[in-house]
PDB file of N, CA and C in Angstrom:
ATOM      1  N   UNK A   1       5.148  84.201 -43.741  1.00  0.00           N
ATOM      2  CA  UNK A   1       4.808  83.017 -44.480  1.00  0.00           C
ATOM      3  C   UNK A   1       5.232  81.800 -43.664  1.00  0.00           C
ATOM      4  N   UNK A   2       4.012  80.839 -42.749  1.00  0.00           N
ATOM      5  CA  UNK A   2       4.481  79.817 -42.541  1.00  0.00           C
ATOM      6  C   UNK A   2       5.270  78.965 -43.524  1.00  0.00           C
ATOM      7  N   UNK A   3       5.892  77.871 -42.850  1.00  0.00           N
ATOM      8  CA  UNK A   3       6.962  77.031 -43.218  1.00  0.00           C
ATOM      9  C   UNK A   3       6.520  75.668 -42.293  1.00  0.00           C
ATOM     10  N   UNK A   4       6.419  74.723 -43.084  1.00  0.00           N
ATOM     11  CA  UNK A   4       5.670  73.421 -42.099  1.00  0.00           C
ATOM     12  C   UNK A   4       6.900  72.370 -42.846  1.00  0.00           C
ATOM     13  N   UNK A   5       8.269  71.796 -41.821  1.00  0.00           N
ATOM     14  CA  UNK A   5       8.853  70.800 -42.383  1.00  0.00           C
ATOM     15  C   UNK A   5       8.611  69.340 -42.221  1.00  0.00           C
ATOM     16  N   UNK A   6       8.390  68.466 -42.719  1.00  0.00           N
ATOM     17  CA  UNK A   6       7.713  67.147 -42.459  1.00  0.00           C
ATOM     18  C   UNK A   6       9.258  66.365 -42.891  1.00  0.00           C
ATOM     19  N   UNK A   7       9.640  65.224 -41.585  1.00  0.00           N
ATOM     20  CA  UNK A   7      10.537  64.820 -41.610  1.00  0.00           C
ATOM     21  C   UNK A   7       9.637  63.077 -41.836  1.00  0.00           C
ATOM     22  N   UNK A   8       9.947  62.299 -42.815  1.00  0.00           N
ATOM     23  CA  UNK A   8       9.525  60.956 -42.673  1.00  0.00           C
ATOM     24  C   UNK A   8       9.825  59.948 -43.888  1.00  0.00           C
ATOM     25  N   UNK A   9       9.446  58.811 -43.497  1.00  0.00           N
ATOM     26  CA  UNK A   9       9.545  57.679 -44.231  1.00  0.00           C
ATOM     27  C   UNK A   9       9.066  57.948 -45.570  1.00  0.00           C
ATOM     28  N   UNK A  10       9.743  57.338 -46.791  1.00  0.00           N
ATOM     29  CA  UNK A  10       8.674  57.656 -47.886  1.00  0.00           C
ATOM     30  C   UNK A  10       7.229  57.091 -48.049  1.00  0.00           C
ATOM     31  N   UNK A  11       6.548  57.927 -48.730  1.00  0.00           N
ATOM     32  CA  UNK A  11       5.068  57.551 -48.690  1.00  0.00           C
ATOM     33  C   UNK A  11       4.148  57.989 -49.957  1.00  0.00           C
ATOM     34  N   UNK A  12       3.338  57.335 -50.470  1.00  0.00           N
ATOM     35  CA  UNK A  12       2.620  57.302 -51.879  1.00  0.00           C
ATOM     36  C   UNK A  12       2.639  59.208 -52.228  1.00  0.00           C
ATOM     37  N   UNK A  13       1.855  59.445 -53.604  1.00  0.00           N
ATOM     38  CA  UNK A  13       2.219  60.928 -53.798  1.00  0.00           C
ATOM     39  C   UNK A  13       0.661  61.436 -53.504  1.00  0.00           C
ATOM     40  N   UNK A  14      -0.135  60.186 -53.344  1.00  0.00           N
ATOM     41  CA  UNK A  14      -1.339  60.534 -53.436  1.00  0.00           C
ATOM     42  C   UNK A  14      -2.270  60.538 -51.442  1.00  0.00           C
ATOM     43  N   UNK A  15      -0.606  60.484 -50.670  1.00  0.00           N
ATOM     44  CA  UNK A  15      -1.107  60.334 -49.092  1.00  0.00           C
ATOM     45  C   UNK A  15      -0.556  61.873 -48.677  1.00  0.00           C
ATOM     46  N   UNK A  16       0.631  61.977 -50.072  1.00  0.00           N
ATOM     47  CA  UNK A  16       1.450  63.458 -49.244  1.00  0.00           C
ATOM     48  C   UNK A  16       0.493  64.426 -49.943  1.00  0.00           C
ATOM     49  N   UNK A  17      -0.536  64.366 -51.072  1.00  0.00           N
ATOM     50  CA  UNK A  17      -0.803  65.514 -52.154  1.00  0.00           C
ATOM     51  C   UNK A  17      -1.992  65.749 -50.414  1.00  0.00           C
ATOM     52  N   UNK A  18      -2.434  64.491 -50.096  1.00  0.00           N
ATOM     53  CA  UNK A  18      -3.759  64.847 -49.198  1.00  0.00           C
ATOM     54  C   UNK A  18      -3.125  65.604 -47.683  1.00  0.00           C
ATOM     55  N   UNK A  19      -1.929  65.014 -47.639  1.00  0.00           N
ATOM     56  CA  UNK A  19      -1.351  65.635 -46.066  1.00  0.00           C
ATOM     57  C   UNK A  19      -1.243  67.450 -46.265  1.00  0.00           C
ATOM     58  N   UNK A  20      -0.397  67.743 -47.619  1.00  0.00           N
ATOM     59  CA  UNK A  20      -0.152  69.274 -48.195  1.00  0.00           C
ATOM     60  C   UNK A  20      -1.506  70.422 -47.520  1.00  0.00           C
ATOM     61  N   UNK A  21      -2.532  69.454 -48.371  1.00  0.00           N
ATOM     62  CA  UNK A  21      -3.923  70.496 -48.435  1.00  0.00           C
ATOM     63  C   UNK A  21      -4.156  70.025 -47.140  1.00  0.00           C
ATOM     64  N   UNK A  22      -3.996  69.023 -46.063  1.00  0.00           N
ATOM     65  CA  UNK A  22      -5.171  69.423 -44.851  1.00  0.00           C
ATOM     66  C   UNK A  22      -3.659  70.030 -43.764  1.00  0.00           C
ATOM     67  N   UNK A  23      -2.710  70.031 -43.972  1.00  0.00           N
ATOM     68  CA  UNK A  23      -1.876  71.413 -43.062  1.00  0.00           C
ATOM     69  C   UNK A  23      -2.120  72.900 -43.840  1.00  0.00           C
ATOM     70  N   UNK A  24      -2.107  72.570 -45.184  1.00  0.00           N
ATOM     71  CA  UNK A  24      -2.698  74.322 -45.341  1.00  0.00           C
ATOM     72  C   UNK A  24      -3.784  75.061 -44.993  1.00  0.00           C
ATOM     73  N   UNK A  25      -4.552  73.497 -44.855  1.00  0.00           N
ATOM     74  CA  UNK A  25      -5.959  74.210 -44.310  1.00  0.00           C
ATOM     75  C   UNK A  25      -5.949  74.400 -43.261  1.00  0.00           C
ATOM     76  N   UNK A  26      -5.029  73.777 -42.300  1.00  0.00           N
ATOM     77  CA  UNK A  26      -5.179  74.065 -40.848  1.00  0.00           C
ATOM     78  C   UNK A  26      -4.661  75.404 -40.454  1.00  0.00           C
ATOM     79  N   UNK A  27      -3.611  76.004 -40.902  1.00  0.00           N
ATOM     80  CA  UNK A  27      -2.930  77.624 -41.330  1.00  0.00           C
ATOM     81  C   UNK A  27      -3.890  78.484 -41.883  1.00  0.00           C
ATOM     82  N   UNK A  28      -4.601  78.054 -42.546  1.00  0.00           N
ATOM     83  CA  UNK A  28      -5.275  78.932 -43.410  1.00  0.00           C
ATOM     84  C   UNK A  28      -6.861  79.700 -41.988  1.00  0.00           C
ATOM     85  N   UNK A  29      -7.323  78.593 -41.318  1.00  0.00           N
ATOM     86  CA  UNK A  29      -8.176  78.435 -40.575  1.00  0.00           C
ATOM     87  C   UNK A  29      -7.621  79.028 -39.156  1.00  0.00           C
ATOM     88  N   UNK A  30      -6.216  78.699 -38.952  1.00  0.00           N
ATOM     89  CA  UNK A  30      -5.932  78.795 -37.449  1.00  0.00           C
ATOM     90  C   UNK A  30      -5.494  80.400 -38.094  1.00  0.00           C
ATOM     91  N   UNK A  31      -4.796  80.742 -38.507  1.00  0.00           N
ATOM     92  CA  UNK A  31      -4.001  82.100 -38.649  1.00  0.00           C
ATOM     93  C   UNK A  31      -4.748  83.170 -39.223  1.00  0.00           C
ATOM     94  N   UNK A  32      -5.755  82.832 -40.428  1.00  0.00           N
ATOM     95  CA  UNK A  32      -6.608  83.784 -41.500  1.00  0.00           C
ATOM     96  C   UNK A  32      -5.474  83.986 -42.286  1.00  0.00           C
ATOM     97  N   UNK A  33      -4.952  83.347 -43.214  1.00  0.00           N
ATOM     98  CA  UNK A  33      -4.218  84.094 -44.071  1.00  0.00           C
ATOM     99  C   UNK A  33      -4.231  82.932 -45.754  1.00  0.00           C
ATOM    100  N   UNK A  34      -4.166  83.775 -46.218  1.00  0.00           N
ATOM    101  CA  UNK A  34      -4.113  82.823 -47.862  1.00  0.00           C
ATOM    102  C   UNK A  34      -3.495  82.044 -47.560  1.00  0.00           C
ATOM    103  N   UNK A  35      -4.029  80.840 -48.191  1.00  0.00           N
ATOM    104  CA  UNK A  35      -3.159  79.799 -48.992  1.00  0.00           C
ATOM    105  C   UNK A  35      -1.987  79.504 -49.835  1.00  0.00           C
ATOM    106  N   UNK A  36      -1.675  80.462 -50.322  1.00  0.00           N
ATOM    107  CA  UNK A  36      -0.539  80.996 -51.141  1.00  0.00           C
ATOM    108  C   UNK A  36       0.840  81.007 -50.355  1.00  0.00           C
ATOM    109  N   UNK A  37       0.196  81.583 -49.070  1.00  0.00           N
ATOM    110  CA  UNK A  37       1.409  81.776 -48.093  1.00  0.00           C
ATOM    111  C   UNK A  37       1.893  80.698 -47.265  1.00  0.00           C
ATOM    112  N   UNK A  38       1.280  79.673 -47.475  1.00  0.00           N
ATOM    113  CA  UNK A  38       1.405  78.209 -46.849  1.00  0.00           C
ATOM    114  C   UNK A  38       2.862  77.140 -47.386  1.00  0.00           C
ATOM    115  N   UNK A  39       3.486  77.112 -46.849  1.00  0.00           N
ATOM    116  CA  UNK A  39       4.392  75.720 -47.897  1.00  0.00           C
ATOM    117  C   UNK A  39       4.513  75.263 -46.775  1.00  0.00           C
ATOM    118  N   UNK A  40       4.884  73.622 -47.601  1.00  0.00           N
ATOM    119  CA  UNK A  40       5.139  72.521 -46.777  1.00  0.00           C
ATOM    120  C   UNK A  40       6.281  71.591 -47.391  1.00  0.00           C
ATOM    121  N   UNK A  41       7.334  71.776 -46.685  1.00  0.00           N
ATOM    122  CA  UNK A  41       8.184  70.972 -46.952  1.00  0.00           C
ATOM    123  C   UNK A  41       8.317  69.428 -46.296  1.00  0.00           C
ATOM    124  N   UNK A  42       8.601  68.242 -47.311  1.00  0.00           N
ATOM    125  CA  UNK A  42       8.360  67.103 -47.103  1.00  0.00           C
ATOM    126  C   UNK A  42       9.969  66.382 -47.517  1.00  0.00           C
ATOM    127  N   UNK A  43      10.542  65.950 -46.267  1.00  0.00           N
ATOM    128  CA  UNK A  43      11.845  65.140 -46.511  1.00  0.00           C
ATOM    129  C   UNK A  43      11.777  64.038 -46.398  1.00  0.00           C
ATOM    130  N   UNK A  44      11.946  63.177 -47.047  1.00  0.00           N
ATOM    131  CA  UNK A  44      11.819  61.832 -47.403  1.00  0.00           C
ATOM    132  C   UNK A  44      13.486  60.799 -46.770  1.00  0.00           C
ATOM    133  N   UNK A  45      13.179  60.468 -45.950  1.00  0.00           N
ATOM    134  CA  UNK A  45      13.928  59.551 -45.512  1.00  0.00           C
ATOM    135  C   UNK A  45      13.781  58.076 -45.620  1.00  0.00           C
ATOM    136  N   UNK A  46      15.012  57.671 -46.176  1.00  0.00           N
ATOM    137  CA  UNK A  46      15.048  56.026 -46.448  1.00  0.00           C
ATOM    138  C   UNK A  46      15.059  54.988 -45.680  1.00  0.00           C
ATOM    139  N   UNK A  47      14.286  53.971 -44.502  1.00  0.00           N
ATOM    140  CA  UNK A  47      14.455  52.993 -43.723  1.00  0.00           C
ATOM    141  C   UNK A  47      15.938  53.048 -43.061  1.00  0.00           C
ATOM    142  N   UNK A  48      16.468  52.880 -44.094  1.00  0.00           N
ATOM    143  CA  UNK A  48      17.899  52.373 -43.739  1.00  0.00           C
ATOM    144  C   UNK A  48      18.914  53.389 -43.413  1.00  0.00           C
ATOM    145  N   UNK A  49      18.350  55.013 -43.459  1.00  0.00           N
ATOM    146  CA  UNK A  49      19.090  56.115 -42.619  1.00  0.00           C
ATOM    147  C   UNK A  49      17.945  56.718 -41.436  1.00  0.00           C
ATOM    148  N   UNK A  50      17.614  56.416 -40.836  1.00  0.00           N
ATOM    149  CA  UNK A  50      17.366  56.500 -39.566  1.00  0.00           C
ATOM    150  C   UNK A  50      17.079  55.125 -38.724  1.00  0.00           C
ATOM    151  N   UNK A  51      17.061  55.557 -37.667  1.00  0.00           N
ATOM    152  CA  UNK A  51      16.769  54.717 -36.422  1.00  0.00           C
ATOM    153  C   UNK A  51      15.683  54.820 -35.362  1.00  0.00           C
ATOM    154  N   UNK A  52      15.461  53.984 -34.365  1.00  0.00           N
ATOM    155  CA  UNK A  52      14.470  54.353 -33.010  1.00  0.00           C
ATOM    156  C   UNK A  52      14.459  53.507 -32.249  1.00  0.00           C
ATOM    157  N   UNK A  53      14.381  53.341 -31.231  1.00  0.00           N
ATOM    158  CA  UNK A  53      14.680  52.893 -30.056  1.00  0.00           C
ATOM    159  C   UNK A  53      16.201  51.660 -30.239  1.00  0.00           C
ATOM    160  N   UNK A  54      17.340  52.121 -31.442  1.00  0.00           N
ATOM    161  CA  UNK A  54      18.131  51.617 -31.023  1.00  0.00           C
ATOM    162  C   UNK A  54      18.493  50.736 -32.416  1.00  0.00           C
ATOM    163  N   UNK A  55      17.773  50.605 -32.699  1.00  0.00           N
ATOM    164  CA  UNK A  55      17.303  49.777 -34.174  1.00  0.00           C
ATOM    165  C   UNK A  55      17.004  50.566 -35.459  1.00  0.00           C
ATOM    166  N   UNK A  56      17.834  50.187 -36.442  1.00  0.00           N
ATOM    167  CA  UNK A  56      17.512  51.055 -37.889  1.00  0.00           C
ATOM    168  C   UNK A  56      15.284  50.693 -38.177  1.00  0.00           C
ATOM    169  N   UNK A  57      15.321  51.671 -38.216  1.00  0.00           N
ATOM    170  CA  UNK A  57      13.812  51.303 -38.919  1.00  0.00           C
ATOM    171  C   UNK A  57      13.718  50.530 -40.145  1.00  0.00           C
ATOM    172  N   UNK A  58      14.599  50.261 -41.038  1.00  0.00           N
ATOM    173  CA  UNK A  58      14.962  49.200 -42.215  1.00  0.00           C
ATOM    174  C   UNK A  58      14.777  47.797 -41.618  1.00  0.00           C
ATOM    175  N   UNK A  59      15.343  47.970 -40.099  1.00  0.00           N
ATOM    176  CA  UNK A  59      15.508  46.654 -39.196  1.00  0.00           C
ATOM    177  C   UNK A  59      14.523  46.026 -38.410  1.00  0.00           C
ATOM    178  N   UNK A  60      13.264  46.722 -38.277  1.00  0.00           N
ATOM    179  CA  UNK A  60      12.225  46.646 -37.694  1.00  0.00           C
ATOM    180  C   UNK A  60      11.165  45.655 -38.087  1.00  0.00           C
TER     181      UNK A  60
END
């Protein structure tokens, strides 16, 4: 059973419901295997706990 972890900024429920179904479909297509067996985990990180090039992304 793939496992797909998505590390990112928060984002509407209606950009992640569309991100869910087009990585399952890409598993489903690349591997042959149900849909069922697909999850996708989505971690939601706040601006103000991460960083990039040096700078909080809150700070950007």
């Amino acid at each position: 059973m793939p496992i797909v972890t998505i590390q990112q900024g928060p984002r509407d429920a209606a950009l992640k419901r569309d991100l869910v179904a087009r990585i399952t479909d890409a598993f489903v297509d690349a591997y042959q295997i149900p849909a069922e067996s697909v999850q996708v985990w989505i971690h939601e990180v706040a601006p103000d706990s991460w960083g990039a090039a040096g700078k909080l992304t809150a700070d950007r």
